[in-house]
N, C-alpha and C. Protein backbone atom coordinates (compact mmCIF):
# COMPACT_ATOMS: atom_id res chain seq x y z
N UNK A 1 -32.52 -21.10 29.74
CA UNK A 1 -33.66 -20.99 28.86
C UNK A 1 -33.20 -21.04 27.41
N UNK A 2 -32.39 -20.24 26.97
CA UNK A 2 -31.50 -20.22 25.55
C UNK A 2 -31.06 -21.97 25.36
N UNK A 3 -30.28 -22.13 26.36
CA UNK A 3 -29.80 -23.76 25.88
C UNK A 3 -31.19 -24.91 25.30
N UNK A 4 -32.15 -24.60 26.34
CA UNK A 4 -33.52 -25.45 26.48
C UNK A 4 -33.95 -25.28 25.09
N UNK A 5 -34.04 -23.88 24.55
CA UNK A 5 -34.32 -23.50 23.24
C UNK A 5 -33.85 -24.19 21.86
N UNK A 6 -32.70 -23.79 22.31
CA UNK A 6 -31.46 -24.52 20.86
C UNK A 6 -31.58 -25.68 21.17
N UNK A 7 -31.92 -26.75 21.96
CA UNK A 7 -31.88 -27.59 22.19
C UNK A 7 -33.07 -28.67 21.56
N UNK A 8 -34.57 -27.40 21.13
CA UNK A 8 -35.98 -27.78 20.75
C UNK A 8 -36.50 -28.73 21.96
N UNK A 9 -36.26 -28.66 23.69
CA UNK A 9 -37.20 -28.90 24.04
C UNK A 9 -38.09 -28.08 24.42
N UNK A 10 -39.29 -28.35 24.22
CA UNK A 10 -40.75 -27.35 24.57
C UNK A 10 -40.68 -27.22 25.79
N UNK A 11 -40.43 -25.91 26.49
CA UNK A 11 -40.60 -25.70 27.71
C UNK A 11 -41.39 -24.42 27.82
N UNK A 12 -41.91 -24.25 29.48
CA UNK A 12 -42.72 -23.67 29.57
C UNK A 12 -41.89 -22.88 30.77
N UNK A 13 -42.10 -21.66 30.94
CA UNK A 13 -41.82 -21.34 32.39
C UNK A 13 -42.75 -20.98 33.30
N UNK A 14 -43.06 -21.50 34.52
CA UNK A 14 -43.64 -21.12 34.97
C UNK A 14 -43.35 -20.42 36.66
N UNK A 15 -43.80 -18.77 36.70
CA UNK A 15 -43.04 -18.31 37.05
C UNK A 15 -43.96 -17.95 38.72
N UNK A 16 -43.30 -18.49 40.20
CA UNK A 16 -44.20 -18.46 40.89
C UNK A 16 -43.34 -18.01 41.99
N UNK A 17 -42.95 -17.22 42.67
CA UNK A 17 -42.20 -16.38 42.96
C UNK A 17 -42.58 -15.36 44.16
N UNK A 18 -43.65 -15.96 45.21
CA UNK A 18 -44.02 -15.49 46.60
C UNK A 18 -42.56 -14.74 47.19
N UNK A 19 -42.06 -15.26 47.40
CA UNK A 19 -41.12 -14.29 48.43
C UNK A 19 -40.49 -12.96 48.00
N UNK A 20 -40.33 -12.85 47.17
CA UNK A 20 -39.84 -11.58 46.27
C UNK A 20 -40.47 -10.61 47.07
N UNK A 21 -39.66 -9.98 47.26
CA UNK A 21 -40.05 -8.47 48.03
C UNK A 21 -38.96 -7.17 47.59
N UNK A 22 -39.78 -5.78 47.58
CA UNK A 22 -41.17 -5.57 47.65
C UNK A 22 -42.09 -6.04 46.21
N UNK A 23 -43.24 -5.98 45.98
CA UNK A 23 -44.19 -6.47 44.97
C UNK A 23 -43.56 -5.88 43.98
N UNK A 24 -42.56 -4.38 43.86
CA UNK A 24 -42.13 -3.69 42.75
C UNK A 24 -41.00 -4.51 42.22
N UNK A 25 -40.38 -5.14 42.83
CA UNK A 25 -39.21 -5.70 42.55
C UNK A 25 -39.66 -7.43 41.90
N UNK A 26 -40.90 -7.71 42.64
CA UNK A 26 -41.39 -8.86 41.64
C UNK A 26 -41.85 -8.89 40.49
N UNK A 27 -42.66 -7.29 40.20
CA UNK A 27 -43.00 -7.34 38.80
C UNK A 27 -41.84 -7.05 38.15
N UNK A 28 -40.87 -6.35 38.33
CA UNK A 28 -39.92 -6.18 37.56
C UNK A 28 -38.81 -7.33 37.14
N UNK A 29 -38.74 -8.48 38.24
CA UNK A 29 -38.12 -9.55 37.73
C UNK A 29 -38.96 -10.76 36.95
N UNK A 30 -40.10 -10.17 37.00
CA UNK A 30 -41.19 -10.74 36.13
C UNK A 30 -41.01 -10.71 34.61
N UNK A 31 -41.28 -9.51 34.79
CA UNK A 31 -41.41 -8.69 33.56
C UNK A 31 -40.15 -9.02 32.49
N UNK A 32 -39.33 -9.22 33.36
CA UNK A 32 -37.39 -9.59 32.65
C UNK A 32 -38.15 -11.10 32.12
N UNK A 33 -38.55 -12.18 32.61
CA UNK A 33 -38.65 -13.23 32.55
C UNK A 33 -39.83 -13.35 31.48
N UNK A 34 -41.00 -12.53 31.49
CA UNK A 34 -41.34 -12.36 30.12
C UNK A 34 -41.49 -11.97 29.40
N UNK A 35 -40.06 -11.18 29.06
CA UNK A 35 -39.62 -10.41 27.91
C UNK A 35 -38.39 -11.60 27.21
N UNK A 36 -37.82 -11.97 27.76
CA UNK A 36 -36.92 -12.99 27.51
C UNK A 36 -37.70 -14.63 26.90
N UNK A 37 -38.94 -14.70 27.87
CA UNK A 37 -39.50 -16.35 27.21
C UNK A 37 -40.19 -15.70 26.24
N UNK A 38 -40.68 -14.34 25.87
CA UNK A 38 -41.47 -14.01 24.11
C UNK A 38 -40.05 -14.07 23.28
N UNK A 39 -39.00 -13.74 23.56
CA UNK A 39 -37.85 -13.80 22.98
C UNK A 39 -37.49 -15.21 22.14
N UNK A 40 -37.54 -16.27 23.20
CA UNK A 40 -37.54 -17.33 22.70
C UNK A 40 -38.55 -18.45 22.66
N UNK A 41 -39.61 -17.80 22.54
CA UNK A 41 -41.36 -18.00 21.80
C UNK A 41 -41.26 -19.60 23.07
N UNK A 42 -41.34 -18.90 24.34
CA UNK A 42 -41.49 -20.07 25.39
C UNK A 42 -43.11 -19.49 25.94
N UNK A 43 -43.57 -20.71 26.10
CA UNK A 43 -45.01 -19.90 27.02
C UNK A 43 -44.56 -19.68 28.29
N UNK A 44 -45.47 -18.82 29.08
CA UNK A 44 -45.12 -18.18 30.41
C UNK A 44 -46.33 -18.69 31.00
N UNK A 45 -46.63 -18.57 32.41
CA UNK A 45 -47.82 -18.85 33.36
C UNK A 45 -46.87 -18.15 34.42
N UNK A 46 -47.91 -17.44 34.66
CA UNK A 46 -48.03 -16.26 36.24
C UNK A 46 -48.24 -17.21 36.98
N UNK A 47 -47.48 -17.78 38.05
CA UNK A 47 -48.47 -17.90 39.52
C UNK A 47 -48.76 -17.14 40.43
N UNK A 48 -49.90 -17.20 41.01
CA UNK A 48 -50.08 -16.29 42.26
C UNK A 48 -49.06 -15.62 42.92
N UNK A 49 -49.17 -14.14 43.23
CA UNK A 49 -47.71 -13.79 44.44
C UNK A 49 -48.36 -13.47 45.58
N UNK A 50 -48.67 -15.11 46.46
CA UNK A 50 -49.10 -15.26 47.55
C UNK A 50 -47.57 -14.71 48.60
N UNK A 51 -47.64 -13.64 48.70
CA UNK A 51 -46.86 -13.11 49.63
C UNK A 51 -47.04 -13.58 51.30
N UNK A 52 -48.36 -13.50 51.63
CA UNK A 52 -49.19 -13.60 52.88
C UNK A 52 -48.66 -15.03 53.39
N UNK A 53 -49.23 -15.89 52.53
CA UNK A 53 -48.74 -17.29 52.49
C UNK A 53 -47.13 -17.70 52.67
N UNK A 54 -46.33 -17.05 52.08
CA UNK A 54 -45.07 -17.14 51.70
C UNK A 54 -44.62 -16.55 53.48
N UNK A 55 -45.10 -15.24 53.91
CA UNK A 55 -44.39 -15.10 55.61
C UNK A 55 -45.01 -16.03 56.14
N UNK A 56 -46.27 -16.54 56.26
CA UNK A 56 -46.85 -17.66 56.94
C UNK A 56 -45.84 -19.02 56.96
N UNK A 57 -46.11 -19.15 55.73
CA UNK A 57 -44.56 -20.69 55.85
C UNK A 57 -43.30 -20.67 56.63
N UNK A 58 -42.74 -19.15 56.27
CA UNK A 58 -41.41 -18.73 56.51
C UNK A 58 -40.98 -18.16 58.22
N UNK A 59 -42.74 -18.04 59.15
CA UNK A 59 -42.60 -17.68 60.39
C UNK A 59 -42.04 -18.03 61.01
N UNK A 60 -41.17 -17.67 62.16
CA UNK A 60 -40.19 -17.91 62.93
C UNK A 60 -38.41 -18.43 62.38
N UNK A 61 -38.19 -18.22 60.96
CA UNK A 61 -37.15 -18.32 60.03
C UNK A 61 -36.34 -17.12 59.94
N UNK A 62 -37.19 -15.73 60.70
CA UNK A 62 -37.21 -14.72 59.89
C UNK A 62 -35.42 -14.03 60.09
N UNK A 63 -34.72 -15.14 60.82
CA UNK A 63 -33.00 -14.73 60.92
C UNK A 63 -32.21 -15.83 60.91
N UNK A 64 -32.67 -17.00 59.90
CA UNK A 64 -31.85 -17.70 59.69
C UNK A 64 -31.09 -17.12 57.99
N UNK A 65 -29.67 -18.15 57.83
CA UNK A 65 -28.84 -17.35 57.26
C UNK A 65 -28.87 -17.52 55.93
N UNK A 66 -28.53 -17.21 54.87
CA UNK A 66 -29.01 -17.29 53.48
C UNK A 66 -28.22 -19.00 53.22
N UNK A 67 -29.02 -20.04 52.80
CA UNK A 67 -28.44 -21.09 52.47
C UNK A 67 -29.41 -22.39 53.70
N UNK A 68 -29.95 -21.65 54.83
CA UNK A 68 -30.59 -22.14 55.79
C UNK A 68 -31.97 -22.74 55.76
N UNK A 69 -32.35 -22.48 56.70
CA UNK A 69 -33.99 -23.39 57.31
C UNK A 69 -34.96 -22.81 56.16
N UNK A 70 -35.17 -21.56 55.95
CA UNK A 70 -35.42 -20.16 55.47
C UNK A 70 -35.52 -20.68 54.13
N UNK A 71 -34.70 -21.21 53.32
CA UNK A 71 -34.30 -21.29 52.13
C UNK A 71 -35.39 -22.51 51.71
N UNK A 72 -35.07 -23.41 52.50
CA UNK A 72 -35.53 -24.66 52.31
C UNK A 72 -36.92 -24.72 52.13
N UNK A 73 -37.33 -24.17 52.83
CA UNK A 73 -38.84 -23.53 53.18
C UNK A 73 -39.22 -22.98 52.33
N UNK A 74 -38.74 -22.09 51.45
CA UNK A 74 -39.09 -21.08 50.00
C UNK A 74 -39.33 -21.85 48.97
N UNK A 75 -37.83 -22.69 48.65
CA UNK A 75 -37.84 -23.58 47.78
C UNK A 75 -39.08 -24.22 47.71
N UNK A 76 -39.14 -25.14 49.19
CA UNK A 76 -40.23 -26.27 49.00
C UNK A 76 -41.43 -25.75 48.40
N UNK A 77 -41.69 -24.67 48.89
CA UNK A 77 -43.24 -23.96 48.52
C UNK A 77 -43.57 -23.61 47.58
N UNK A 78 -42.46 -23.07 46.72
CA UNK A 78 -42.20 -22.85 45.34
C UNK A 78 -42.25 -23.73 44.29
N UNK A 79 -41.37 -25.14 44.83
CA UNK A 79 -41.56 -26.17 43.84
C UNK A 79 -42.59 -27.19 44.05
N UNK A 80 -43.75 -27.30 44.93
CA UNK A 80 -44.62 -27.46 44.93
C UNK A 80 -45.90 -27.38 44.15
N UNK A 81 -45.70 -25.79 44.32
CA UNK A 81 -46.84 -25.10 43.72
C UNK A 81 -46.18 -25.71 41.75
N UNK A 82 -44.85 -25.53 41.53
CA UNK A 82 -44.63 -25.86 40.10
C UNK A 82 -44.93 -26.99 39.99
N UNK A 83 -44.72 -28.27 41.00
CA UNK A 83 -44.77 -29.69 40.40
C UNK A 83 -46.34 -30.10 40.60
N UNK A 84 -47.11 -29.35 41.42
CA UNK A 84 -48.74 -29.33 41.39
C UNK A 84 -48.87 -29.25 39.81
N UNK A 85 -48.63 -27.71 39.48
CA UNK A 85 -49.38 -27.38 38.28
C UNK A 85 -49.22 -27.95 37.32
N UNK A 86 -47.78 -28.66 37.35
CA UNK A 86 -46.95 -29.37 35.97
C UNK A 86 -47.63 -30.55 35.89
N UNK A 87 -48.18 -31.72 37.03
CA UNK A 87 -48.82 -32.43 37.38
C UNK A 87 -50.54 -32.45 36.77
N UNK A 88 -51.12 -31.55 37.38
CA UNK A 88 -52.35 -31.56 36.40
C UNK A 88 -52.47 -30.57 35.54
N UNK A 89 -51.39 -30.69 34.57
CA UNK A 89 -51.27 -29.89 33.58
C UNK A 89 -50.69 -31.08 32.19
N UNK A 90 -50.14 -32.13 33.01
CA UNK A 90 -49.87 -33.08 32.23
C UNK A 90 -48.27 -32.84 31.27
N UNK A 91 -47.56 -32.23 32.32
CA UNK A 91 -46.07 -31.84 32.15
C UNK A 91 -45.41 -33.03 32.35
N UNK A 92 -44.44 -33.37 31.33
CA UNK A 92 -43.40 -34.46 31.50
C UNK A 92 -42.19 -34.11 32.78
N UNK A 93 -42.09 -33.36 33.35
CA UNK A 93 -41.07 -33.22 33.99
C UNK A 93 -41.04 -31.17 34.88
N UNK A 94 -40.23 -31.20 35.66
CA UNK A 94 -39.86 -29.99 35.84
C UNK A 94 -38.44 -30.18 36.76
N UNK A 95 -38.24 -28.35 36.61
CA UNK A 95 -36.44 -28.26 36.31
C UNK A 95 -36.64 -26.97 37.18
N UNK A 96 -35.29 -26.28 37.30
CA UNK A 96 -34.87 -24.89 38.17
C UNK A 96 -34.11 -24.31 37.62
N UNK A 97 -33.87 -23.21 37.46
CA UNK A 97 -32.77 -22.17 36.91
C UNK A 97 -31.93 -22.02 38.26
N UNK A 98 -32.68 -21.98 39.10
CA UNK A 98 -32.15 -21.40 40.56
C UNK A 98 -30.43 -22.05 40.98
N UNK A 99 -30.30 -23.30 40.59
CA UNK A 99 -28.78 -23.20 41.08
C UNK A 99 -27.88 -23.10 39.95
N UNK A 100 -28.35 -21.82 39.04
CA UNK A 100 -27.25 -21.23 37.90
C UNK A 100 -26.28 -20.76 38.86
N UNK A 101 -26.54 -20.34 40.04
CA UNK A 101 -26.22 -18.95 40.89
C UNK A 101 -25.18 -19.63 41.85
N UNK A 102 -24.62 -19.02 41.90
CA UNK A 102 -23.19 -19.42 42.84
C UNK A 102 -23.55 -19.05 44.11
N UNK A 103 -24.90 -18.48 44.65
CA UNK A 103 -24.88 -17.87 46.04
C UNK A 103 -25.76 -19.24 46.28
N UNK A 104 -26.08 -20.03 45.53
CA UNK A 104 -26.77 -20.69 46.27
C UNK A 104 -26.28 -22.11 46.40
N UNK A 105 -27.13 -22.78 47.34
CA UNK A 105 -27.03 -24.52 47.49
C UNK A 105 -27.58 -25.21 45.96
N UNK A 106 -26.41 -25.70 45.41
CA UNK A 106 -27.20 -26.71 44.42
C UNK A 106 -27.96 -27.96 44.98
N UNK A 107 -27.01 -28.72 46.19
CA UNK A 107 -27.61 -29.83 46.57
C UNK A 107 -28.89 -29.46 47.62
N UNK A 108 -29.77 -28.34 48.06
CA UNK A 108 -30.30 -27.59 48.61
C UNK A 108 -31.54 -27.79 47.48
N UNK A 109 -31.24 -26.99 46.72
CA UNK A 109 -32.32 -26.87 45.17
C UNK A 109 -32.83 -28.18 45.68
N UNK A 110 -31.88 -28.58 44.52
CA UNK A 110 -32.32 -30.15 43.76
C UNK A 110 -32.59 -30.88 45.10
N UNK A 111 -32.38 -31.39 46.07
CA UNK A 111 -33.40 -31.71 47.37
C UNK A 111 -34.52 -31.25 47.02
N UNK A 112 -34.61 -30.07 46.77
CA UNK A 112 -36.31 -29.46 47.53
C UNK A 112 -37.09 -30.03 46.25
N UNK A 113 -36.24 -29.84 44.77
CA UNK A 113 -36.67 -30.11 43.92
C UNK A 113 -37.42 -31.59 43.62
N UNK A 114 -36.40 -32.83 43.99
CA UNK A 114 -36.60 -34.15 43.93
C UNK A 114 -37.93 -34.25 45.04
N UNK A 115 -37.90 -33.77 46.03
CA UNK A 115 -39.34 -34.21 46.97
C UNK A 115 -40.23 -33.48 46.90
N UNK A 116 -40.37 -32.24 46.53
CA UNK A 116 -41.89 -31.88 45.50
C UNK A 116 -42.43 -32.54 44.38
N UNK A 117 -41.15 -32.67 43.59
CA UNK A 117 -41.58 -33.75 42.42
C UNK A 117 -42.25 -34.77 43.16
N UNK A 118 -41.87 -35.76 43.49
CA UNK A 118 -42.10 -37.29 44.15
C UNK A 118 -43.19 -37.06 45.08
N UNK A 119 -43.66 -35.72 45.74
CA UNK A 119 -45.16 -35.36 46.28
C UNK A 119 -46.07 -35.61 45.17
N UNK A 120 -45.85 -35.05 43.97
CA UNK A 120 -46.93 -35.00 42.73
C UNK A 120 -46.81 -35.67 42.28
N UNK A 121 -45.85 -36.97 41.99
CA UNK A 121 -45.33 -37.96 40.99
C UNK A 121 -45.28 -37.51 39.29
N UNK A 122 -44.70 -36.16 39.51
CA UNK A 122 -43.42 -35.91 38.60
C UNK A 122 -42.08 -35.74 38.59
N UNK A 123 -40.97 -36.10 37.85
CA UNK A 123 -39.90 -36.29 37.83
C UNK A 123 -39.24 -34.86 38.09
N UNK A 124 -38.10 -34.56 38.30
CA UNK A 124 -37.18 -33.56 38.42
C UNK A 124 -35.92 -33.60 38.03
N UNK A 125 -35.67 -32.85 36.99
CA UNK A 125 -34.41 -32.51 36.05
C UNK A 125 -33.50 -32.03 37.17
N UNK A 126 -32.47 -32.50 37.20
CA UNK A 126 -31.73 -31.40 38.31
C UNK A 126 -30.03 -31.42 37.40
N UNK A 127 -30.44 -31.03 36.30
CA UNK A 127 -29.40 -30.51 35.75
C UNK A 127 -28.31 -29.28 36.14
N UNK A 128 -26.89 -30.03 35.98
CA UNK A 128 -25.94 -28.75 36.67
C UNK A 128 -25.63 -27.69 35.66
N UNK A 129 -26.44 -26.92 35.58
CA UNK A 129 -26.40 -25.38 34.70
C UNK A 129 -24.45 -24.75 34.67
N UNK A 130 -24.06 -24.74 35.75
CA UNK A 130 -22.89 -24.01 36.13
C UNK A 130 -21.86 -24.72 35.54
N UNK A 131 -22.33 -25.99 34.87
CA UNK A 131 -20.98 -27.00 34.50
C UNK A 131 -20.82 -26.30 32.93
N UNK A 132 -19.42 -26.40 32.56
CA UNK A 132 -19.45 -26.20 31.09
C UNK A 132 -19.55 -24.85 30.66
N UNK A 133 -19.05 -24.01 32.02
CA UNK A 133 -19.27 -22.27 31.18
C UNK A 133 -20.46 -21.47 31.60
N UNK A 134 -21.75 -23.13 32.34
CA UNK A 134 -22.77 -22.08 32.52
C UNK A 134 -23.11 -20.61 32.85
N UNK A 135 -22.36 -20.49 34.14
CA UNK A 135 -22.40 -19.82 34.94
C UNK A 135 -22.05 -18.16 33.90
N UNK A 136 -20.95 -18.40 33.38
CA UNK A 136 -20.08 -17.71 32.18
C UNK A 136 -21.02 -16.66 31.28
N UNK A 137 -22.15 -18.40 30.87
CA UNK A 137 -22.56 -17.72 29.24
C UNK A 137 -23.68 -16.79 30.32
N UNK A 138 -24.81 -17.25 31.58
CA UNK A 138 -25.06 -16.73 32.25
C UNK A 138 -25.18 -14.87 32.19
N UNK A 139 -23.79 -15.21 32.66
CA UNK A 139 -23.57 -13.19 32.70
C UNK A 139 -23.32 -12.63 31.44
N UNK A 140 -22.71 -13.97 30.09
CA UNK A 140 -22.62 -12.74 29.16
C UNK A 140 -24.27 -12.51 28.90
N UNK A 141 -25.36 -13.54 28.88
CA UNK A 141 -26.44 -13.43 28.45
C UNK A 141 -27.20 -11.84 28.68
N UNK A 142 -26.99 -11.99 29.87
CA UNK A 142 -27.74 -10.79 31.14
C UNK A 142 -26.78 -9.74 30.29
N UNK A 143 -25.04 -9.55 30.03
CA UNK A 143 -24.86 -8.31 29.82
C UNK A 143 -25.71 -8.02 28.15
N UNK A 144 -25.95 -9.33 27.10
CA UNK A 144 -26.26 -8.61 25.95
C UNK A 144 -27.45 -8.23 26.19
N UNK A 145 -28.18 -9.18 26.67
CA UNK A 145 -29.75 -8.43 26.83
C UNK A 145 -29.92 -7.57 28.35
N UNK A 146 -28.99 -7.19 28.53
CA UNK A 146 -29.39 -5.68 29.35
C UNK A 146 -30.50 -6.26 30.50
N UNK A 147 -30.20 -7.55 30.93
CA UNK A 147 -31.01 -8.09 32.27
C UNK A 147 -31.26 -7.23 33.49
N UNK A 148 -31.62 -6.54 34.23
CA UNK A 148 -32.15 -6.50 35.35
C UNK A 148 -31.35 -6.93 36.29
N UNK A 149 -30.30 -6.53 36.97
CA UNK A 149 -29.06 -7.18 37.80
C UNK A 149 -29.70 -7.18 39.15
N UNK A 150 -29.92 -8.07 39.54
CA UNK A 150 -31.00 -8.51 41.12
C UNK A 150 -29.27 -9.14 42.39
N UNK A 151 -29.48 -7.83 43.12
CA UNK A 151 -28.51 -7.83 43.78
C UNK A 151 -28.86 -7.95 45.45
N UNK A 152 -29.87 -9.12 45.55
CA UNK A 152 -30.44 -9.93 46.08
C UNK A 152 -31.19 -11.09 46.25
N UNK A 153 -31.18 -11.86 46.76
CA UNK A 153 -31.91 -12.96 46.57
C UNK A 153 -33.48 -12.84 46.10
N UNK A 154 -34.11 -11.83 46.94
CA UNK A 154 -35.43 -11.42 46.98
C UNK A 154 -36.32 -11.88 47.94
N UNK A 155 -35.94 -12.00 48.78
CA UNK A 155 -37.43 -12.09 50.01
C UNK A 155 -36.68 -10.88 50.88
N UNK A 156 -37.79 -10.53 51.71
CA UNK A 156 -37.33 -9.35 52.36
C UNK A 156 -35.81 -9.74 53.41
N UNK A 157 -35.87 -10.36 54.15
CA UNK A 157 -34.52 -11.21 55.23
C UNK A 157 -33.24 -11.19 54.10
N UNK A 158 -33.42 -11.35 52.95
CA UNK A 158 -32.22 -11.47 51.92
C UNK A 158 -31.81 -10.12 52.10
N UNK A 159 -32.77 -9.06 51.50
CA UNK A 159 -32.07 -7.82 51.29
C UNK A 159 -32.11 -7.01 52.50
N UNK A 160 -32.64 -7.32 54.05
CA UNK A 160 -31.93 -6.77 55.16
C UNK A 160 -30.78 -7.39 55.33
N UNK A 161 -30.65 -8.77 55.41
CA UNK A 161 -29.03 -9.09 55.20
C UNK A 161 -28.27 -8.39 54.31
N UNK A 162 -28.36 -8.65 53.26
CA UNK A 162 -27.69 -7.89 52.66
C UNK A 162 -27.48 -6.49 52.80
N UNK A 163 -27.80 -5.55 53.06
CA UNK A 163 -28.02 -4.28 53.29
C UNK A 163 -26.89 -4.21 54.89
N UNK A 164 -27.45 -5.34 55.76
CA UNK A 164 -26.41 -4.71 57.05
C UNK A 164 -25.09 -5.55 56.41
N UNK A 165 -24.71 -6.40 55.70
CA UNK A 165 -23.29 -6.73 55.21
C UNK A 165 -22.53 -5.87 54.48
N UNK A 166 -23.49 -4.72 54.19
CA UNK A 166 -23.27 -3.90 52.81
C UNK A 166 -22.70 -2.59 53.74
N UNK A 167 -23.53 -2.39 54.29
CA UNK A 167 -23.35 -1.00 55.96
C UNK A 167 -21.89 -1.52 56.44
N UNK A 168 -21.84 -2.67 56.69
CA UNK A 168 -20.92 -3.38 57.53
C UNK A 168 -19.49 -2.75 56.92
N UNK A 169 -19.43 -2.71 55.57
CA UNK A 169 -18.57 -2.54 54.94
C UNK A 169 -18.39 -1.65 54.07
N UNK A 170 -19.08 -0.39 54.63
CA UNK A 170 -18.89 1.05 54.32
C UNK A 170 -18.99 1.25 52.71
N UNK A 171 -20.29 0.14 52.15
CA UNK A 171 -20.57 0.16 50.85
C UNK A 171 -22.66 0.80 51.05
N UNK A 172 -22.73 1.29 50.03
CA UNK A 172 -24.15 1.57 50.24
C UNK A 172 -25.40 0.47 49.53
N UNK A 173 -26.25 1.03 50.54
CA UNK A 173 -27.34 -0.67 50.54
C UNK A 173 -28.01 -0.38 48.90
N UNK A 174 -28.52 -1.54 49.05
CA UNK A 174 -29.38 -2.23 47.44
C UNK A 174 -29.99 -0.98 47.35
N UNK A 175 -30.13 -0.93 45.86
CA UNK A 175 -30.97 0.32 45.31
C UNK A 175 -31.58 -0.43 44.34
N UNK A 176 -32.87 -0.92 44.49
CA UNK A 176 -33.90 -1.63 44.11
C UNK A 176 -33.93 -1.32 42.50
N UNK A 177 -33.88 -1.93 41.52
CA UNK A 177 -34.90 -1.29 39.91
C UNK A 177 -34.10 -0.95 39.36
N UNK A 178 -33.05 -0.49 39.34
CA UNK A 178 -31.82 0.88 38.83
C UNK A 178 -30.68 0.13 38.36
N UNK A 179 -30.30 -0.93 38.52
CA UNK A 179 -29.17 -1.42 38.15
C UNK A 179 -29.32 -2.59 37.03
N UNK A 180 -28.61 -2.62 35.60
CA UNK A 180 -29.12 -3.15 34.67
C UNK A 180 -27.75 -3.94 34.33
N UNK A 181 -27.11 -4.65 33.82
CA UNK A 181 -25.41 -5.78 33.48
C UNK A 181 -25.14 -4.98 32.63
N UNK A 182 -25.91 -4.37 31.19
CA UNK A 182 -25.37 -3.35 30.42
C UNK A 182 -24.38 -2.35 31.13
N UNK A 183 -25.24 -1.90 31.54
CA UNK A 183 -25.07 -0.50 32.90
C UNK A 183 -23.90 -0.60 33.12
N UNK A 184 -23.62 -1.76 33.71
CA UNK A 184 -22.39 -1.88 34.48
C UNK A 184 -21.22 -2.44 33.74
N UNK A 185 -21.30 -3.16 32.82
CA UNK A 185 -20.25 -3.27 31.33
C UNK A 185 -19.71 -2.09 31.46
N UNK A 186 -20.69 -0.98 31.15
CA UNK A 186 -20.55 0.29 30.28
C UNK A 186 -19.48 0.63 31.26
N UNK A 187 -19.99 0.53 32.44
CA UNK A 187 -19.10 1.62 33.71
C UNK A 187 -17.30 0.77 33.71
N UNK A 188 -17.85 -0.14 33.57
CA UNK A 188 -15.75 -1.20 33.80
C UNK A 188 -15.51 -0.73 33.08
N UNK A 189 -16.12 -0.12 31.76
CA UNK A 189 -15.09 -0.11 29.98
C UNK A 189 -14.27 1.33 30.28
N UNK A 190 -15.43 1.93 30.64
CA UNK A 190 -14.78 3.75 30.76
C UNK A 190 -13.84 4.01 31.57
């Protein structure tokens, strides 16, 4: 978002985000997202958090593995609903933050990305964020502005996985809201 900024293209985010579970943990990664686009005077748009919809798509997925069937399925629904709105909204294009992240499939994304686009006949940026430090400036970003450290993917199947990998290994499970990159700076320094 910062690069997009310095960069002066007009972007918008639009933030649509069904699977996120529980609803507390969506407003709160919400809320990060628009505190950060007033930051850098980006407009925001809520989409619906069709949750209902989101297990409906995702039925019978509900133990495939993070990177899987599951994923693909989120994505698609997700970038749909963005390349709909961007579409009759009269958007030149749309893009993903989503493979900043090292847990995930870039060529996964940008798939789901390129054939939602080409459903709506808008284009898709599938710029590699992670090249060049991304990944880097990334975490310093999150530690200066005190981001919200999401130590899950966010649909519910993410953070029971996670949670029995976490058991598995005699570490204790996600503690939802509480953990901030400041936070944890602070704790390495001392």
């Amino acid at each position: 978002m910062q690069a997009l900024a310095a960069a002066k293209i007009t972007t918008t985010i639009f933030f649509y985000n069904p699977n996120i579970h529980p609803q507390a943990e969506y407003e709160l990664r919400k809320q990060e997202n628009i505190r950060f686009a007033k930051q850098l005077k980006m407009d925001f748009i809520d989409g619906d958090y069709q949750r209902d919809l989101w297990f409906e798509k995702t039925a019978g997925q509900e133990n495939e593995p993070e990177r899987g069937a599951r994923c693909s399925t989120c994505f698609d629904m997700r970038f749909e609903a963005t390349a709909e709105y961007a579409s009759e909204n009269n958007f030149d294009l749309i893009s993903s933050t989503l493979a900043i992240s090292r847990w995930k499939d870039i060529d996964q994304i940008n798939g789901c990305g390129h054939r939602s686009g080409a459903k709506f006949g808008i284009p898709y940026w599938d710029f590699n964020w992670r090249k060049k430090g991304g990944s880097a400036r990334m975490l310093e970003l999150s530690k200066r502005e005190n981001f919200y450290q999401q130590e899950y993917c966010g649909c519910v199947y993410s953070l029971r996985d996670t949670n029995r990998w976490r058991e598995s290994k005699g570490r204790e499970k996600v503690a939802r809201g509480v953990k901030f990159y400041s936070e944890a700076k602070l704790k390495l320094s001392q």
